[in-house]
Protein backbone atom coordinates (compact mmCIF):
# COMPACT_ATOMS: atom_id res chain seq x y z
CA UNK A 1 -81.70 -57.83 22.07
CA UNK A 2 -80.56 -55.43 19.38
CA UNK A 3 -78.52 -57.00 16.47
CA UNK A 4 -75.31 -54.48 15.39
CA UNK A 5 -77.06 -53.22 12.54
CA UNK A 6 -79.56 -52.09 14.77
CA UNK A 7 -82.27 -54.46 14.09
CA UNK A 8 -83.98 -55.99 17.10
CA UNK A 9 -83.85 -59.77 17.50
CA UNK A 10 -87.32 -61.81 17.53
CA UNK A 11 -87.48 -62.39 21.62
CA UNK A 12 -88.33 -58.49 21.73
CA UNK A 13 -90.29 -58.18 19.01
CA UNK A 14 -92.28 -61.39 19.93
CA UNK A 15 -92.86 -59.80 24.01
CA UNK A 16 -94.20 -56.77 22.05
CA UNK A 17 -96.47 -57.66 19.93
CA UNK A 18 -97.87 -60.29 22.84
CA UNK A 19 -98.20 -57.23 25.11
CA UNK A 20 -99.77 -55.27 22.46
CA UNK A 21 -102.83 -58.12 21.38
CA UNK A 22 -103.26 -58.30 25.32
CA UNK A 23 -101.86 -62.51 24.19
CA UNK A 24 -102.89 -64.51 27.53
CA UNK A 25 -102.07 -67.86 26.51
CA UNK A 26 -98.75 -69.51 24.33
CA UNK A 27 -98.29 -72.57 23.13
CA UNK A 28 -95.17 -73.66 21.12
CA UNK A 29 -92.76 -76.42 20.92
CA UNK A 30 -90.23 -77.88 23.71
CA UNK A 31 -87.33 -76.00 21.62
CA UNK A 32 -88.56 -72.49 23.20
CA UNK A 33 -88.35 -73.66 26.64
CA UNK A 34 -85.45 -72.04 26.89
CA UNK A 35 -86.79 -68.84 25.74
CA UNK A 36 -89.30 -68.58 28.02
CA UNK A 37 -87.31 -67.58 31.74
CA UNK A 38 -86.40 -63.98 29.45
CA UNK A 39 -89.62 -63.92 27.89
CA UNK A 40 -91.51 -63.70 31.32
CA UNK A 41 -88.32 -61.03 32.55
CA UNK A 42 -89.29 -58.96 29.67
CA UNK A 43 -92.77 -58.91 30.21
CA UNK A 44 -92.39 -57.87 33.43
CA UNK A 45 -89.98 -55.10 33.01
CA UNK A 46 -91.97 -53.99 30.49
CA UNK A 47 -95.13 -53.87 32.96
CA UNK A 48 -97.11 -56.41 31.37
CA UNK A 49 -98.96 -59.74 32.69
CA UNK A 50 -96.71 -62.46 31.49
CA UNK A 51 -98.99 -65.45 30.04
CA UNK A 52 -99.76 -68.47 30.56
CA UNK A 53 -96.81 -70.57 28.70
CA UNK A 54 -97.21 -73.95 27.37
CA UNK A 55 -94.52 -76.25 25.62
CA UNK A 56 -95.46 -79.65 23.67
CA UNK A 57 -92.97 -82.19 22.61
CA UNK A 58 -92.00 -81.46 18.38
CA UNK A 59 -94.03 -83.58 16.33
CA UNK A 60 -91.71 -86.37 14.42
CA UNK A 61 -92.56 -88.44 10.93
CA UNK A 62 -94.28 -91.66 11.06
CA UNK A 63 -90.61 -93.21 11.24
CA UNK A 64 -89.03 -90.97 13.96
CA UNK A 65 -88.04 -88.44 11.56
CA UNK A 66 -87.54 -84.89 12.20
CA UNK A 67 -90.64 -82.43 10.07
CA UNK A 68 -88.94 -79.71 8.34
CA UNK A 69 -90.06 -77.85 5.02
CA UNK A 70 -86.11 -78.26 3.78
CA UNK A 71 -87.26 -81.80 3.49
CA UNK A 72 -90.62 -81.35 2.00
CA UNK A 73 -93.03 -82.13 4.87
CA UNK A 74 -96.68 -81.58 4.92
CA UNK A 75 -97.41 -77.69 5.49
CA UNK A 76 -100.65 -76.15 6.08
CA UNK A 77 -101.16 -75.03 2.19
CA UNK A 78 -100.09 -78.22 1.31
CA UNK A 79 -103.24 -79.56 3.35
CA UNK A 80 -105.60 -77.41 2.23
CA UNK A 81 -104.53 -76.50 -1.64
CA UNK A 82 -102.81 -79.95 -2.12
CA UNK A 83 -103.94 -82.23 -0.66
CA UNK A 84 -107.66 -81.24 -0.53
CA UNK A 85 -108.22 -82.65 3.03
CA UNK A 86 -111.08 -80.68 5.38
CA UNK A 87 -110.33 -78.81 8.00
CA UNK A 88 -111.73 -80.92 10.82
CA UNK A 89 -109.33 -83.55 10.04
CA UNK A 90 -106.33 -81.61 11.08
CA UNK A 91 -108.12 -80.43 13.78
CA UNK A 92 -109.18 -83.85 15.21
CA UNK A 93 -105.67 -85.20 14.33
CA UNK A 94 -103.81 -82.67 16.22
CA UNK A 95 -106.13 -81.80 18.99
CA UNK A 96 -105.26 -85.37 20.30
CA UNK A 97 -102.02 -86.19 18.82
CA UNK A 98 -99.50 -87.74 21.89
CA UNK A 99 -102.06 -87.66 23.93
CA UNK A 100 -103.97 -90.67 25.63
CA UNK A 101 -107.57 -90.17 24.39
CA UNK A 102 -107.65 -92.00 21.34
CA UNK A 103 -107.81 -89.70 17.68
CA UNK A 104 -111.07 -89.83 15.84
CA UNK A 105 -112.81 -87.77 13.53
CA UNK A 106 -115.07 -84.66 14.70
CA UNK A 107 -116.91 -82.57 12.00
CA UNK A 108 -117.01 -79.46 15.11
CA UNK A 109 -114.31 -78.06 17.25
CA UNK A 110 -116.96 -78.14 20.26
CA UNK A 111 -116.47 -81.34 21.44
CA UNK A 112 -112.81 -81.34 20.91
CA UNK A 113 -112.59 -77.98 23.14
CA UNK A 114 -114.74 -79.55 25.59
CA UNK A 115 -111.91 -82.70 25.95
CA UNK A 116 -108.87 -80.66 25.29
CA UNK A 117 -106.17 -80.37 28.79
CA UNK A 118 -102.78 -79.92 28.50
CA UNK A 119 -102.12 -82.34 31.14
CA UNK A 120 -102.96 -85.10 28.67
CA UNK A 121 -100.33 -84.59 26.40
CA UNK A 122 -96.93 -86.84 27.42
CA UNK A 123 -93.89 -85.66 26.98
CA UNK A 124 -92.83 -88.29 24.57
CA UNK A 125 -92.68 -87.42 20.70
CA UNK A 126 -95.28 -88.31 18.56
CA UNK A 127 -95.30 -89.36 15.54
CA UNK A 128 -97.49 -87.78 12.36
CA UNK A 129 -98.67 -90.01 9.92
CA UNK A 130 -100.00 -88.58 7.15
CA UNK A 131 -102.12 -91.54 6.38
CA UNK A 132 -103.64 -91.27 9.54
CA UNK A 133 -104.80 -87.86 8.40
CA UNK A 134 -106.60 -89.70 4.85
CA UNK A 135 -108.48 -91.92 6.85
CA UNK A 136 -109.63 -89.06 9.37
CA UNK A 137 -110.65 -86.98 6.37
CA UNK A 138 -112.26 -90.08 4.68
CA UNK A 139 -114.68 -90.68 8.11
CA UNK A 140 -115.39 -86.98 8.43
CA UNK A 141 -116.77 -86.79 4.42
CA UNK A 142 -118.77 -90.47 5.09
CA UNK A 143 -119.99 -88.57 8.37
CA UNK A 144 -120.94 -84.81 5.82
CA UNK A 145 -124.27 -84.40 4.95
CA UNK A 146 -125.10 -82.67 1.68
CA UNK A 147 -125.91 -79.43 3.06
CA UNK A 148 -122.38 -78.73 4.42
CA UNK A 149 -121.04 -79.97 1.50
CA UNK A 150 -123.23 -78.09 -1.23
CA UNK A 151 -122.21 -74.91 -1.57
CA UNK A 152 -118.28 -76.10 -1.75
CA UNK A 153 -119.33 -78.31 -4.79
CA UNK A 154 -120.71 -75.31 -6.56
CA UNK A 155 -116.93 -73.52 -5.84
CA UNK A 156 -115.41 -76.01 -7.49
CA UNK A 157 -118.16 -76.68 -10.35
CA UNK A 158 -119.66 -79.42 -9.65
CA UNK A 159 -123.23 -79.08 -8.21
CA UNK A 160 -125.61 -77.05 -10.28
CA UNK A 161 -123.49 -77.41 -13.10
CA UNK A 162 -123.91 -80.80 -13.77
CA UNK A 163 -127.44 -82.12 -13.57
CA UNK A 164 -127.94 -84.53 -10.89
CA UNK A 165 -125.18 -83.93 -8.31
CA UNK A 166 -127.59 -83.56 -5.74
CA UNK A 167 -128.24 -84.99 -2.16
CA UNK A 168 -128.83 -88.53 -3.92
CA UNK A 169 -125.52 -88.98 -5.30
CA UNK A 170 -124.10 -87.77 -2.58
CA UNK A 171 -125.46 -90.53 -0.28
CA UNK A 172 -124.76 -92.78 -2.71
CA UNK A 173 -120.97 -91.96 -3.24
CA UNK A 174 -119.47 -90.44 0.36
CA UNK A 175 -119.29 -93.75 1.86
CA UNK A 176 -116.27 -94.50 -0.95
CA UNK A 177 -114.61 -90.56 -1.17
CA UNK A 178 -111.43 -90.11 0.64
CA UNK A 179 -111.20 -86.23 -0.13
CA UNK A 180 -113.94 -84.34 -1.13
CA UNK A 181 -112.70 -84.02 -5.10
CA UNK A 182 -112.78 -87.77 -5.55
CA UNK A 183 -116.58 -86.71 -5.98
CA UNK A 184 -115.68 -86.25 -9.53
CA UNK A 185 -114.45 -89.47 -10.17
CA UNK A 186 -117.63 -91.19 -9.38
CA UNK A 187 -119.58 -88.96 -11.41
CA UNK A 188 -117.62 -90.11 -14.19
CA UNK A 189 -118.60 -93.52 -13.39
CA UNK A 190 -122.29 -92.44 -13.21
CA UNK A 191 -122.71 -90.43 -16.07
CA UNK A 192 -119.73 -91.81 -18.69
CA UNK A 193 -117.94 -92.11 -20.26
CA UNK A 194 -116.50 -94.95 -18.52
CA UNK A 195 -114.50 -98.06 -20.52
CA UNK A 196 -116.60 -101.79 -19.28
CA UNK A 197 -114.24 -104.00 -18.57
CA UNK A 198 -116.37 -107.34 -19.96
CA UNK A 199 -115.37 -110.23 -18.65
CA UNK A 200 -118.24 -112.72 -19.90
CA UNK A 201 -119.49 -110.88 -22.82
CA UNK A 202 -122.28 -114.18 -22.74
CA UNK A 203 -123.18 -113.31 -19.73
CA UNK A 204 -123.39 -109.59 -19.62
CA UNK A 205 -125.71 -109.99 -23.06
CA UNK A 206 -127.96 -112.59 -20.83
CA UNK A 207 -128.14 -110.03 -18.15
CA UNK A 208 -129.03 -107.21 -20.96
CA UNK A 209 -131.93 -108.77 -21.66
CA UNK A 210 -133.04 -109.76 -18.07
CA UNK A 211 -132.55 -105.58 -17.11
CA UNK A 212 -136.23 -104.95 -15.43
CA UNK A 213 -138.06 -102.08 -17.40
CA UNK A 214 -138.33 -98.62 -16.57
CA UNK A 215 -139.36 -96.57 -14.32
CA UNK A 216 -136.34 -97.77 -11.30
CA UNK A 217 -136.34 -97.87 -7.85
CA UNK A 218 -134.57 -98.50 -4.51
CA UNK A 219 -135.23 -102.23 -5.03
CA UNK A 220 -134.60 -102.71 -8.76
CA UNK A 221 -131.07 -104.00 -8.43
CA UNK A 222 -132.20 -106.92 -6.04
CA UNK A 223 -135.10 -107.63 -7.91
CA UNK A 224 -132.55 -108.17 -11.25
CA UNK A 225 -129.91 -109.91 -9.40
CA UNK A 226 -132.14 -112.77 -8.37
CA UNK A 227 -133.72 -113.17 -12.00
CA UNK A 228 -130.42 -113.61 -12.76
CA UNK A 229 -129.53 -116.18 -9.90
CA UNK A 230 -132.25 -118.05 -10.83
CA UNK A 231 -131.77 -118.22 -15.03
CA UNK A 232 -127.44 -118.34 -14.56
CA UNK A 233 -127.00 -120.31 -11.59
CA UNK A 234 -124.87 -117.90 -10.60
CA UNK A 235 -124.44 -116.28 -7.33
CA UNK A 236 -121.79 -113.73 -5.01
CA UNK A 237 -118.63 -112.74 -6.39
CA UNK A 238 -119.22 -114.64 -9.83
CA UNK A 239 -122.58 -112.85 -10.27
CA UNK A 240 -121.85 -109.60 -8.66
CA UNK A 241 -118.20 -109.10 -10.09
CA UNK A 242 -118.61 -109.19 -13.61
CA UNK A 243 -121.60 -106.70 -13.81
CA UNK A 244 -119.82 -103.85 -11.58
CA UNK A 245 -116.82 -104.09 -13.71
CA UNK A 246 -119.35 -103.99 -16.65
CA UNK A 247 -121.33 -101.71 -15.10
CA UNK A 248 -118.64 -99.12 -13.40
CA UNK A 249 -115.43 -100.45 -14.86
CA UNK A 250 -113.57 -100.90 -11.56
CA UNK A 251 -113.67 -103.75 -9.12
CA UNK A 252 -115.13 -101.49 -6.43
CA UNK A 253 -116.85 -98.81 -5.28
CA UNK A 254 -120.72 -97.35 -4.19
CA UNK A 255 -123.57 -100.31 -3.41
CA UNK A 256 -124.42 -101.30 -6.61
CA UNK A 257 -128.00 -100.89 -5.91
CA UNK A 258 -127.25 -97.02 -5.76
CA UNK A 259 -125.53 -97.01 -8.33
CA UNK A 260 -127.52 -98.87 -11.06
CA UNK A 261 -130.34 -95.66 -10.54
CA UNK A 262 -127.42 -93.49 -10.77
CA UNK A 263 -126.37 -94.81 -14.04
CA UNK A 264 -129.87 -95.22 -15.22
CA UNK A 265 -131.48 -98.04 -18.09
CA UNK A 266 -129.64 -96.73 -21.35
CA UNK A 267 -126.71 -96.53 -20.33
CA UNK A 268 -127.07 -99.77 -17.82
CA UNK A 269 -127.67 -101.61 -21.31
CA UNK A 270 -125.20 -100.11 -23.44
CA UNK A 271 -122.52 -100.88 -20.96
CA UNK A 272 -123.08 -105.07 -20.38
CA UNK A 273 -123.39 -104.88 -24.07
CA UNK A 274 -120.34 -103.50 -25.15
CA UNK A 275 -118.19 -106.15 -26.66
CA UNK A 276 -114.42 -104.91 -25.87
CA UNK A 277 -112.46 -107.93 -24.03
CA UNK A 278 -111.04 -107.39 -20.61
């Protein structure tokens, strides 16, 4: 246990410092299995309790591939100071991760203690797709309410700071945020400057001049669509298309109807009346 420089190897130094936080429980991978028979030996010469051990199968890459940091896999920092996904989405990934109950998001550890057993986890490898862990982080933000959101929009400027990033917006935008700093993004679209993409500059003038006066609400964007059904003709993707990527400049994103309060009158008509060509 002691190296010939005198140093003492990490299976003594581990069984001490367990003994010494009282440890009662350790889970690590199938490579330590093999540790384990001296582990408990050492314990007990040493007077202690041994704990409860625990060994899961190594986690492998979405094609079978060994995780190592020589190779650049996702770490922990990477996660959080990266990547930018929550917490809860690691947790809900690996909390069920080769086992049979299927992996969904949770926004609280509670229900995933409640379900956890080690007798559910097989001992074939799983694999860890870090896609898997977007989509769990997207469901868990669509799932967020403002309030647990708030104060880590202040942190990194964005609520208080900039008028209007409030608990409307946020409704308006989660449902298309995959982390939590794509927030930005959309309040770029919101509040400009954005570039229209103008497809039917025609058009877009036509529906200009149709725009319903001011003050907004909830049910101003259906009440201007279908004035502009009925004078166009037009109707789905050919009426709806053009004045988002007028409107936002991408082919996608928020309910329009959320986002034509969001971007307000003035700047609703200065976009469908910008004349730069797609």
């Amino acid at each position: 246990m002691i190296r010939e420089d005198g140093s003492p190897l990490y299976h003594l130094c581990s069984v001490i410092d367990d003994v010494d936080f009282a440890i009662t429980h350790i889970v690590r991978g199938e490579d330590h299995v093999s540790n384990t028979a001296t582990h408990i030996q050492m314990f007990e010469a040493m007077g202690a309790t041994p704990p409860a051990f625990a060994h899961l199968p190594l986690i492998a890459g979405a094609e079978g591939e060994k995780l190592s940091k020589r190779i650049g896999s996702l770490g922990i920092l990477d996660i959080r100071d990266q990547e930018g996904l929550e917490p809860m989405s690691v947790n809900s990934l690996l909390a069920r991760l080769g086992t049979s109950d299927p992996i969904e998001p949770f926004t609280s550890l509670q229900p995933l203690i409640e379900s956890f057993g080690f007798d559910k986890f097989s001992r074939a490898t799983p694999k860890f797709d870090a896609e898997e862990l977007v989509r769990l982080n997207a469901k868990i933000l669509h799932h967020s309410d403002f309030p647990t959101v708030q104060e880590r929009l202040k942190n990194i400027g964005l609520c208080e700071i900039k008028e209007g990033m409030d608990e409307g917006f946020w409704s308006a935008v989660r449902p298309n945020l995959e982390r939590l700093k794509d927030i930005q993004a959309w309040w770029e679209v919101a509040h400009g400057p954005v570039t229209p993409v103008v497809d039917d500059p025609a058009f877009l003038e036509q529906a200009a001049a149709l725009l319903p006066p001011a003050p907004w609400s909830e049910k101003t964007w259906q009440e201007w669509t279908n004035i502009i059904k009925d004078k166009t003709g037009r109707k789905g993707k050919d009426l709806f298309m053009p004045l988002r990527r007028a409107l936002t400049g991408m082919d996608h994103g928020p309910e329009l109807a959320q986002m034509l309060l969001l971007i307000g009158p003035d700047k609703a008509r200065e976009r469908l009346l910008t004349r730069k060509a797609a």
